[in-house]
PDB file of N, CA and C in Angstrom:
ATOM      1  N   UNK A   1      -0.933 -12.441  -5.828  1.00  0.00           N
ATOM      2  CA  UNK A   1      -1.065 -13.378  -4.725  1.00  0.00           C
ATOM      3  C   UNK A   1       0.318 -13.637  -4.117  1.00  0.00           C
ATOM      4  N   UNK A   2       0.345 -14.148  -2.864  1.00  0.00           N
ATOM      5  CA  UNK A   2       2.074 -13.800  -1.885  1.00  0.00           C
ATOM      6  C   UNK A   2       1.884 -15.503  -1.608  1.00  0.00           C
ATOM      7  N   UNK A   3       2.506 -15.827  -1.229  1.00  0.00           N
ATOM      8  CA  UNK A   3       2.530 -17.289  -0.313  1.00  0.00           C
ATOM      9  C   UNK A   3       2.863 -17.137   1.012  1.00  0.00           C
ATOM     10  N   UNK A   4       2.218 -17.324   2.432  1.00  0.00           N
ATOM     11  CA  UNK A   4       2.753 -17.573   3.718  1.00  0.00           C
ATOM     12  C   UNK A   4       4.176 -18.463   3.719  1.00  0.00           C
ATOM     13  N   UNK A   5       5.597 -17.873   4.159  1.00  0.00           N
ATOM     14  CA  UNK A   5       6.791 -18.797   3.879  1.00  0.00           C
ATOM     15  C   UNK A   5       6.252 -19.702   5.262  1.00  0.00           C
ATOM     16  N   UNK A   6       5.697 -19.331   6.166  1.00  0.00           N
ATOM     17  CA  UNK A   6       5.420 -20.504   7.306  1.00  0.00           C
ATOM     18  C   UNK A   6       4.551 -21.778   6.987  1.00  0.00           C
ATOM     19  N   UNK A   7       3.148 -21.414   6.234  1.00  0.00           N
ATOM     20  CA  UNK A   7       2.250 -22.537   5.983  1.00  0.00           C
ATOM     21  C   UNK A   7       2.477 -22.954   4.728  1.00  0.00           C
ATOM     22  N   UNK A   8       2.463 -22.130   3.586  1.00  0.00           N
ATOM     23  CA  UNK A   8       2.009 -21.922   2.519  1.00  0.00           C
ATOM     24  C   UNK A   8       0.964 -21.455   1.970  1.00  0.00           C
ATOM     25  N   UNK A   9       0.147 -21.127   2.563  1.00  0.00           N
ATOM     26  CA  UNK A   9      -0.775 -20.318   2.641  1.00  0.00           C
ATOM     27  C   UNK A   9      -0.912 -19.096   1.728  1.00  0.00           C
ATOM     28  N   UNK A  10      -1.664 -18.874   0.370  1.00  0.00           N
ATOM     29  CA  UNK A  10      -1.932 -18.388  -0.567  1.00  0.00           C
ATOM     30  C   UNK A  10      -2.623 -16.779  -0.158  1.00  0.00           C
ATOM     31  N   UNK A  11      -2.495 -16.216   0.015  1.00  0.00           N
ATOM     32  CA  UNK A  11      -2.959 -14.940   0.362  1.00  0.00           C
ATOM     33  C   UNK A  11      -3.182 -13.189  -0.694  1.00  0.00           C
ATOM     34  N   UNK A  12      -3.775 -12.934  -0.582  1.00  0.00           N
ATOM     35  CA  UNK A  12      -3.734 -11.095  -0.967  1.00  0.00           C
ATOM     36  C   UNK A  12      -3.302  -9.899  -0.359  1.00  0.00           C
ATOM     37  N   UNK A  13      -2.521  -9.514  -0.972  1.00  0.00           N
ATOM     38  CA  UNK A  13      -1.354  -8.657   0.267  1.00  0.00           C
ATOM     39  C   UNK A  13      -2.579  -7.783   0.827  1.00  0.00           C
ATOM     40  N   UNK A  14      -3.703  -6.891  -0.296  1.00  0.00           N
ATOM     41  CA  UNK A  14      -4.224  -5.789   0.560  1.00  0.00           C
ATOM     42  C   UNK A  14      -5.344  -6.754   1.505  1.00  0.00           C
ATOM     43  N   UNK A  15      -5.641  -8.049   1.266  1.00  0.00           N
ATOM     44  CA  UNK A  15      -6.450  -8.640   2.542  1.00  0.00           C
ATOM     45  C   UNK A  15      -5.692  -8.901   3.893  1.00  0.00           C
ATOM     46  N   UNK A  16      -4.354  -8.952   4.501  1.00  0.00           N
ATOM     47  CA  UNK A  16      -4.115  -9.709   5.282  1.00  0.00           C
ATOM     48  C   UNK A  16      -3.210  -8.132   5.922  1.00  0.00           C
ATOM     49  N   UNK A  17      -3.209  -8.571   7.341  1.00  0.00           N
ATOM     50  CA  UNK A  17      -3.418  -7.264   8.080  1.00  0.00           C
ATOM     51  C   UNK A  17      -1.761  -7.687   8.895  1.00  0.00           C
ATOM     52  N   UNK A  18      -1.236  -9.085   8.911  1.00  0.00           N
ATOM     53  CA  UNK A  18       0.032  -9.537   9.548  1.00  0.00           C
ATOM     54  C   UNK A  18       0.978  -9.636   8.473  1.00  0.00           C
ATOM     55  N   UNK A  19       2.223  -9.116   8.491  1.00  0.00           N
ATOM     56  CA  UNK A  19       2.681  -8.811   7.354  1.00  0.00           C
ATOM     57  C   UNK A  19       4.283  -7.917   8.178  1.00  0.00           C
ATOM     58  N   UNK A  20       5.473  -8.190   7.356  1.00  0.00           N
ATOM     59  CA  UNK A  20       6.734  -7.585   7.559  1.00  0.00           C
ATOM     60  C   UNK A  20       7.188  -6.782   6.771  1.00  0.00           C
ATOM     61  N   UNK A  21       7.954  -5.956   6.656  1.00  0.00           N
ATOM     62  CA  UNK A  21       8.279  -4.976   5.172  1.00  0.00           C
ATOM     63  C   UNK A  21       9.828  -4.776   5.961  1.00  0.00           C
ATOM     64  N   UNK A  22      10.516  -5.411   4.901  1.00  0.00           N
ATOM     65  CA  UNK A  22      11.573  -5.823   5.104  1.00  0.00           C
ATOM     66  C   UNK A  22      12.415  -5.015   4.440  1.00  0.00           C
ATOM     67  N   UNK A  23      13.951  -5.121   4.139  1.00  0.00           N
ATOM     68  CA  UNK A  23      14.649  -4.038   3.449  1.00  0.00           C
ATOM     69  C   UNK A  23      14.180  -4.193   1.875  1.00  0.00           C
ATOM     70  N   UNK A  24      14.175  -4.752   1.208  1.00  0.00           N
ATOM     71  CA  UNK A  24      13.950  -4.937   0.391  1.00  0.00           C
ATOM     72  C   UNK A  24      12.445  -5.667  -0.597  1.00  0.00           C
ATOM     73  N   UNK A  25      11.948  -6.553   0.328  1.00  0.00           N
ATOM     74  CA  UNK A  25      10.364  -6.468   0.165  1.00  0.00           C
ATOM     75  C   UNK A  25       9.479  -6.801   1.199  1.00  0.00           C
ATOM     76  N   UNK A  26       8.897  -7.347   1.165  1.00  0.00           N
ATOM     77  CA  UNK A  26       7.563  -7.647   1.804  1.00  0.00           C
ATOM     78  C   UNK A  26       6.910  -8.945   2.579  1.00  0.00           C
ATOM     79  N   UNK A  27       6.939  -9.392   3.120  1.00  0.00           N
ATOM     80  CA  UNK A  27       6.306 -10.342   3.393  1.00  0.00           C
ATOM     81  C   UNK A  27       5.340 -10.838   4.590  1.00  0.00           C
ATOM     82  N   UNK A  28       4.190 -11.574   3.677  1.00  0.00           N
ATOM     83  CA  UNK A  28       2.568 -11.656   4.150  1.00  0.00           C
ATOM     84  C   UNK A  28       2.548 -13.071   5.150  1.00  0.00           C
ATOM     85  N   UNK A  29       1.651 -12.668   6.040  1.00  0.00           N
ATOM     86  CA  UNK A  29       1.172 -14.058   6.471  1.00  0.00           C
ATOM     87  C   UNK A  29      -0.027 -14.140   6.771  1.00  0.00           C
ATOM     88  N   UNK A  30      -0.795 -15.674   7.038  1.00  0.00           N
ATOM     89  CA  UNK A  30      -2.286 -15.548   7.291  1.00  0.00           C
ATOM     90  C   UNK A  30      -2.645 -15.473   9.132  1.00  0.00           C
ATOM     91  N   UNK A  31      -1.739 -15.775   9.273  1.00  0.00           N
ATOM     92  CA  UNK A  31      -2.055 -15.192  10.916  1.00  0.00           C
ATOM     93  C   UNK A  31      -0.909 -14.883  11.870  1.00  0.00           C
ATOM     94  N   UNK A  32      -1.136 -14.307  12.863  1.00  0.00           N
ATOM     95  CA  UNK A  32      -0.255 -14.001  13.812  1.00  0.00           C
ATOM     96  C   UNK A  32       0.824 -14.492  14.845  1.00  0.00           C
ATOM     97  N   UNK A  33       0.054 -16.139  14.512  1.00  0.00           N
ATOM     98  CA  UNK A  33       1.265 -16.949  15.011  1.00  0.00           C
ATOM     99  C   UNK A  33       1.994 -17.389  13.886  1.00  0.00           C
ATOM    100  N   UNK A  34       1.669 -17.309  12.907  1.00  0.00           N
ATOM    101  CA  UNK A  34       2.657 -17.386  11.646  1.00  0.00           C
ATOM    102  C   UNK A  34       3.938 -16.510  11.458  1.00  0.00           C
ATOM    103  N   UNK A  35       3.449 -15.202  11.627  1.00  0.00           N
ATOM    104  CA  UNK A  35       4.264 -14.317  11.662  1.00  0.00           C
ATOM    105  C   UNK A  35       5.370 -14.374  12.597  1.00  0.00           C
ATOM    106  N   UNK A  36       4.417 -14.789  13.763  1.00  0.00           N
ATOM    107  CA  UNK A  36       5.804 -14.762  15.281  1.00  0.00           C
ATOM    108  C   UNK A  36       6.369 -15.820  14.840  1.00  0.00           C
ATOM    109  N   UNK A  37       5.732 -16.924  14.749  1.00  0.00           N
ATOM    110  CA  UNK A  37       7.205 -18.109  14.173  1.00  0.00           C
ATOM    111  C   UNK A  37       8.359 -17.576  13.269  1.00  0.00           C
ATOM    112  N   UNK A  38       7.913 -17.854  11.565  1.00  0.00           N
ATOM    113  CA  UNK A  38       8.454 -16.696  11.168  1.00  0.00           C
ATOM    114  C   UNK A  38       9.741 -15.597  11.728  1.00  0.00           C
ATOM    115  N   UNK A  39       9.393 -14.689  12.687  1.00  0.00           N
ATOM    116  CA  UNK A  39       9.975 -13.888  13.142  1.00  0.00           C
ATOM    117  C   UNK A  39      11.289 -14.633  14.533  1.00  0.00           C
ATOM    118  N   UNK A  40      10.652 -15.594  14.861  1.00  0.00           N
ATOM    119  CA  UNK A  40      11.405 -16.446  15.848  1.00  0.00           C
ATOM    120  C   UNK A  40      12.726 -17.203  15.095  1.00  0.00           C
ATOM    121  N   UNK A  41      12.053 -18.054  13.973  1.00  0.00           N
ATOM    122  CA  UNK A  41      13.080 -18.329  13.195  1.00  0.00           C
ATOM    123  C   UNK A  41      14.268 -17.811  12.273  1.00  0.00           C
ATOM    124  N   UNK A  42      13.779 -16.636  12.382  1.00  0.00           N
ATOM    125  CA  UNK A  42      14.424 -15.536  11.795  1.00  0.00           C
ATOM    126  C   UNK A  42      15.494 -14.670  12.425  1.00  0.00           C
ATOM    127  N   UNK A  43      15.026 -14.348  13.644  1.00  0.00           N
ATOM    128  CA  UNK A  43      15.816 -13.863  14.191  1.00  0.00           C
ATOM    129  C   UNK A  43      15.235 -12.193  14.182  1.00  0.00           C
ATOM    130  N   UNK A  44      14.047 -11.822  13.974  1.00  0.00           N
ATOM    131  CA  UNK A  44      13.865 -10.817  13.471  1.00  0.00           C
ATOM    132  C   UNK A  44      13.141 -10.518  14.718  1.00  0.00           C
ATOM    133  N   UNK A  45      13.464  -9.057  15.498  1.00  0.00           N
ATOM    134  CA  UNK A  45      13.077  -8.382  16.689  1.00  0.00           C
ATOM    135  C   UNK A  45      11.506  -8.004  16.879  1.00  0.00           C
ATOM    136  N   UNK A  46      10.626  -8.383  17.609  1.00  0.00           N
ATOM    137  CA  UNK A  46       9.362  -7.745  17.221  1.00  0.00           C
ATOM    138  C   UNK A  46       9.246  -6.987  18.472  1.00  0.00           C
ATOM    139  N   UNK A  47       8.096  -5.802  18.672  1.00  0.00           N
ATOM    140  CA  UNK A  47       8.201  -4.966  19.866  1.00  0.00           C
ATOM    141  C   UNK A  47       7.184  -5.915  20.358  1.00  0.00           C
ATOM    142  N   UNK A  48       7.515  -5.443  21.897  1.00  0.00           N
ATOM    143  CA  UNK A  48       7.126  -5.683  23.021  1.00  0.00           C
ATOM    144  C   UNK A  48       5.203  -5.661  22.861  1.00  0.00           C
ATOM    145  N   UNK A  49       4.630  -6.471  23.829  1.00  0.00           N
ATOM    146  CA  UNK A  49       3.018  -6.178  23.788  1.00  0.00           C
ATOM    147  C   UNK A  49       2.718  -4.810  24.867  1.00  0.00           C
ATOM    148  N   UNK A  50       2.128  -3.984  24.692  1.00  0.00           N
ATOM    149  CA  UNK A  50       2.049  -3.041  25.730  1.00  0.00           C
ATOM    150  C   UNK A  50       1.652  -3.873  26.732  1.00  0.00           C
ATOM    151  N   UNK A  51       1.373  -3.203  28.255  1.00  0.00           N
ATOM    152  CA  UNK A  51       1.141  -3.520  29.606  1.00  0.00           C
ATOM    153  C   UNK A  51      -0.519  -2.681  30.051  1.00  0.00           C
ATOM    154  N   UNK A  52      -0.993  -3.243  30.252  1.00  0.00           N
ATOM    155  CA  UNK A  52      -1.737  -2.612  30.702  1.00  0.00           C
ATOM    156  C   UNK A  52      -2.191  -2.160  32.169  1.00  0.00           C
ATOM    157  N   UNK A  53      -2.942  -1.432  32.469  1.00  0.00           N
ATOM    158  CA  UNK A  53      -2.885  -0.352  33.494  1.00  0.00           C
ATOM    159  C   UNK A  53      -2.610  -1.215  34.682  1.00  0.00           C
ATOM    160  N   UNK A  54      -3.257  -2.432  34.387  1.00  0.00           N
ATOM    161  CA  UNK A  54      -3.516  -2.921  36.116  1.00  0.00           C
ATOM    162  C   UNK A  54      -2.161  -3.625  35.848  1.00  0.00           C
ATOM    163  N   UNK A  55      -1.232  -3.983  34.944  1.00  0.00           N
ATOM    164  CA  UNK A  55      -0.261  -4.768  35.013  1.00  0.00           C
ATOM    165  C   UNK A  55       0.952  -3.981  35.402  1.00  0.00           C
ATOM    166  N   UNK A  56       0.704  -2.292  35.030  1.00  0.00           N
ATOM    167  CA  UNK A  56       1.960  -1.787  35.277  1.00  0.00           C
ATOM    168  C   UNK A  56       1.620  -1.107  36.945  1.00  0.00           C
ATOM    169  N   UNK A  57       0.573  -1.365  37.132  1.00  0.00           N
ATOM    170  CA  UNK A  57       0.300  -0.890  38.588  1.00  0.00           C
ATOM    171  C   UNK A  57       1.185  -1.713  39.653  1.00  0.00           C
ATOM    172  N   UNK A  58       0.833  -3.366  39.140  1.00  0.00           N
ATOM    173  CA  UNK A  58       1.275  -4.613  40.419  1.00  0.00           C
ATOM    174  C   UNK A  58       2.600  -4.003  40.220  1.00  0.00           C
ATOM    175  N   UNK A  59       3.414  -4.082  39.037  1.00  0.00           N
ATOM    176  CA  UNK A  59       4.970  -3.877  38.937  1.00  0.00           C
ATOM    177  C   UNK A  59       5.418  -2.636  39.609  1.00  0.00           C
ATOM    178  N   UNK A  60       4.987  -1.526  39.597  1.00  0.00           N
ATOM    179  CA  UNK A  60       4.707  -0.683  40.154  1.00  0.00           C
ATOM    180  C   UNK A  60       4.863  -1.034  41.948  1.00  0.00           C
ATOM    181  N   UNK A  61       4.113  -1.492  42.173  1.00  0.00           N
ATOM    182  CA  UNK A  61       4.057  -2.275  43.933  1.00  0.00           C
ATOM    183  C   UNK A  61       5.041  -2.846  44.125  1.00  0.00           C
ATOM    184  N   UNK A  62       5.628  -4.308  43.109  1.00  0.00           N
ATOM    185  CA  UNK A  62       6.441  -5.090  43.316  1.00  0.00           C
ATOM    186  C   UNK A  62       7.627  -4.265  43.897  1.00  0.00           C
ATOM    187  N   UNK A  63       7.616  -3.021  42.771  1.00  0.00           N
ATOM    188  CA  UNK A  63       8.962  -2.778  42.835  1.00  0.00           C
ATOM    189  C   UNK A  63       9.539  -2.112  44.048  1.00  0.00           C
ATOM    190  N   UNK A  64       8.600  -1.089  44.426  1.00  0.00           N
ATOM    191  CA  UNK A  64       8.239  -0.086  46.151  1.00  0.00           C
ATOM    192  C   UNK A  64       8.657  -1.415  47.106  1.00  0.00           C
ATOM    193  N   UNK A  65       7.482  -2.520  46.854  1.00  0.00           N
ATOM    194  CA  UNK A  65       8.302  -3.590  47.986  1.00  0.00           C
ATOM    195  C   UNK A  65       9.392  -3.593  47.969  1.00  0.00           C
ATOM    196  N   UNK A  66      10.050  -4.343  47.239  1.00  0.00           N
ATOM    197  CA  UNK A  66      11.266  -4.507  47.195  1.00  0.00           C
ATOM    198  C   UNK A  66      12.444  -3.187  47.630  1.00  0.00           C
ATOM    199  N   UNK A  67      12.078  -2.494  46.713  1.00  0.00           N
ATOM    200  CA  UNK A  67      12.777  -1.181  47.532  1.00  0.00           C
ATOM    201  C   UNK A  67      13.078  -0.618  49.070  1.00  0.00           C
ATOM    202  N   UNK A  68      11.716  -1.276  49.706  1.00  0.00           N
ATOM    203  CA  UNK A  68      11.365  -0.931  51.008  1.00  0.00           C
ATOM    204  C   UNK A  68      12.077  -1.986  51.626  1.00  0.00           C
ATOM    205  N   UNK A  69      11.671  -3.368  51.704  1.00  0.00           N
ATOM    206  CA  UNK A  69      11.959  -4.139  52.167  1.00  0.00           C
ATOM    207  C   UNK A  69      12.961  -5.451  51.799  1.00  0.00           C
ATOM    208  N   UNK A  70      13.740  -4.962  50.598  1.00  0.00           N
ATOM    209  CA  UNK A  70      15.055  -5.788  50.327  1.00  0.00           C
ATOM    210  C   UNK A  70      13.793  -6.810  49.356  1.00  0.00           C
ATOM    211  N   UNK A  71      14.820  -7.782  49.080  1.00  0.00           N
ATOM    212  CA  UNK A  71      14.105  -9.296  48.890  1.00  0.00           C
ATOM    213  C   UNK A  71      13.375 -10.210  49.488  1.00  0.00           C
ATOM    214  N   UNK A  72      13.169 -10.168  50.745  1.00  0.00           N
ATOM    215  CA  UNK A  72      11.978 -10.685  51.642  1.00  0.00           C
ATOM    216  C   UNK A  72      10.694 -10.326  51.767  1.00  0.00           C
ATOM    217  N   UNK A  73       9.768 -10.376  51.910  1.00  0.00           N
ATOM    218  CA  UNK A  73       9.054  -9.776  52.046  1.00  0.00           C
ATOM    219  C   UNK A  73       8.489  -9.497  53.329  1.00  0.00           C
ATOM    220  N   UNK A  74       7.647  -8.438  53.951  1.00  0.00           N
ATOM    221  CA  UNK A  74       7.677  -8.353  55.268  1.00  0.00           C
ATOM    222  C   UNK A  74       6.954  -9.213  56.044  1.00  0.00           C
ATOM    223  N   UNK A  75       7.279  -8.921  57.512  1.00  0.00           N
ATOM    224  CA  UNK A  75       6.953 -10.046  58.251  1.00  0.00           C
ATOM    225  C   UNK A  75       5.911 -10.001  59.558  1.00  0.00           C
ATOM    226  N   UNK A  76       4.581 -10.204  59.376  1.00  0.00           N
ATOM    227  CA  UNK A  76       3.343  -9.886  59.708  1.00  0.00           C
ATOM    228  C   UNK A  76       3.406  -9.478  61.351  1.00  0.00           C
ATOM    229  N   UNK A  77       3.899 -10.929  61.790  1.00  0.00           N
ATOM    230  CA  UNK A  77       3.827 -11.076  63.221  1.00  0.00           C
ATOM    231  C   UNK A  77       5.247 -11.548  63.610  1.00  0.00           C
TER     232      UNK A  77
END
């Protein structure tokens, strides 16, 4: 059995699916905002959430605007 260092939270390493493996060992948590705290307080880097299609599309646009038309955006009439 592991202890959550965020809650205390009593856990089974092969039940719990949020979890760090660190240089030297391991450590479990019972959920995912546990972990990000955890990881916040720590200082410890986590990757990025992917983007998804329609999100990298707008950025995608944003960016053509901008390219095209500076920092303003254009001007109808």
């Amino acid at each position: 059995m592991e202890k959550d260092p965020v809650c205390g939270m009593k856990l089974k390493e092969e039940e719990t699916e949020h979890k760090f493996h660190l240089a030297n060992k391991s450590v479990y948590f019972c959920s995912n905002q546990c972990k990000e705290k955890y990881a916040q307080n720590s200082g410890i880097k986590t990757p990025a959430k992917k983007k998804g299609v329609f999100a990298r599309f707008l950025e995608k646009l944003a960016k053509e605007n901008e390219q095209t038309y500076g920092g303003t955006p254009p001007k109808c009439h």
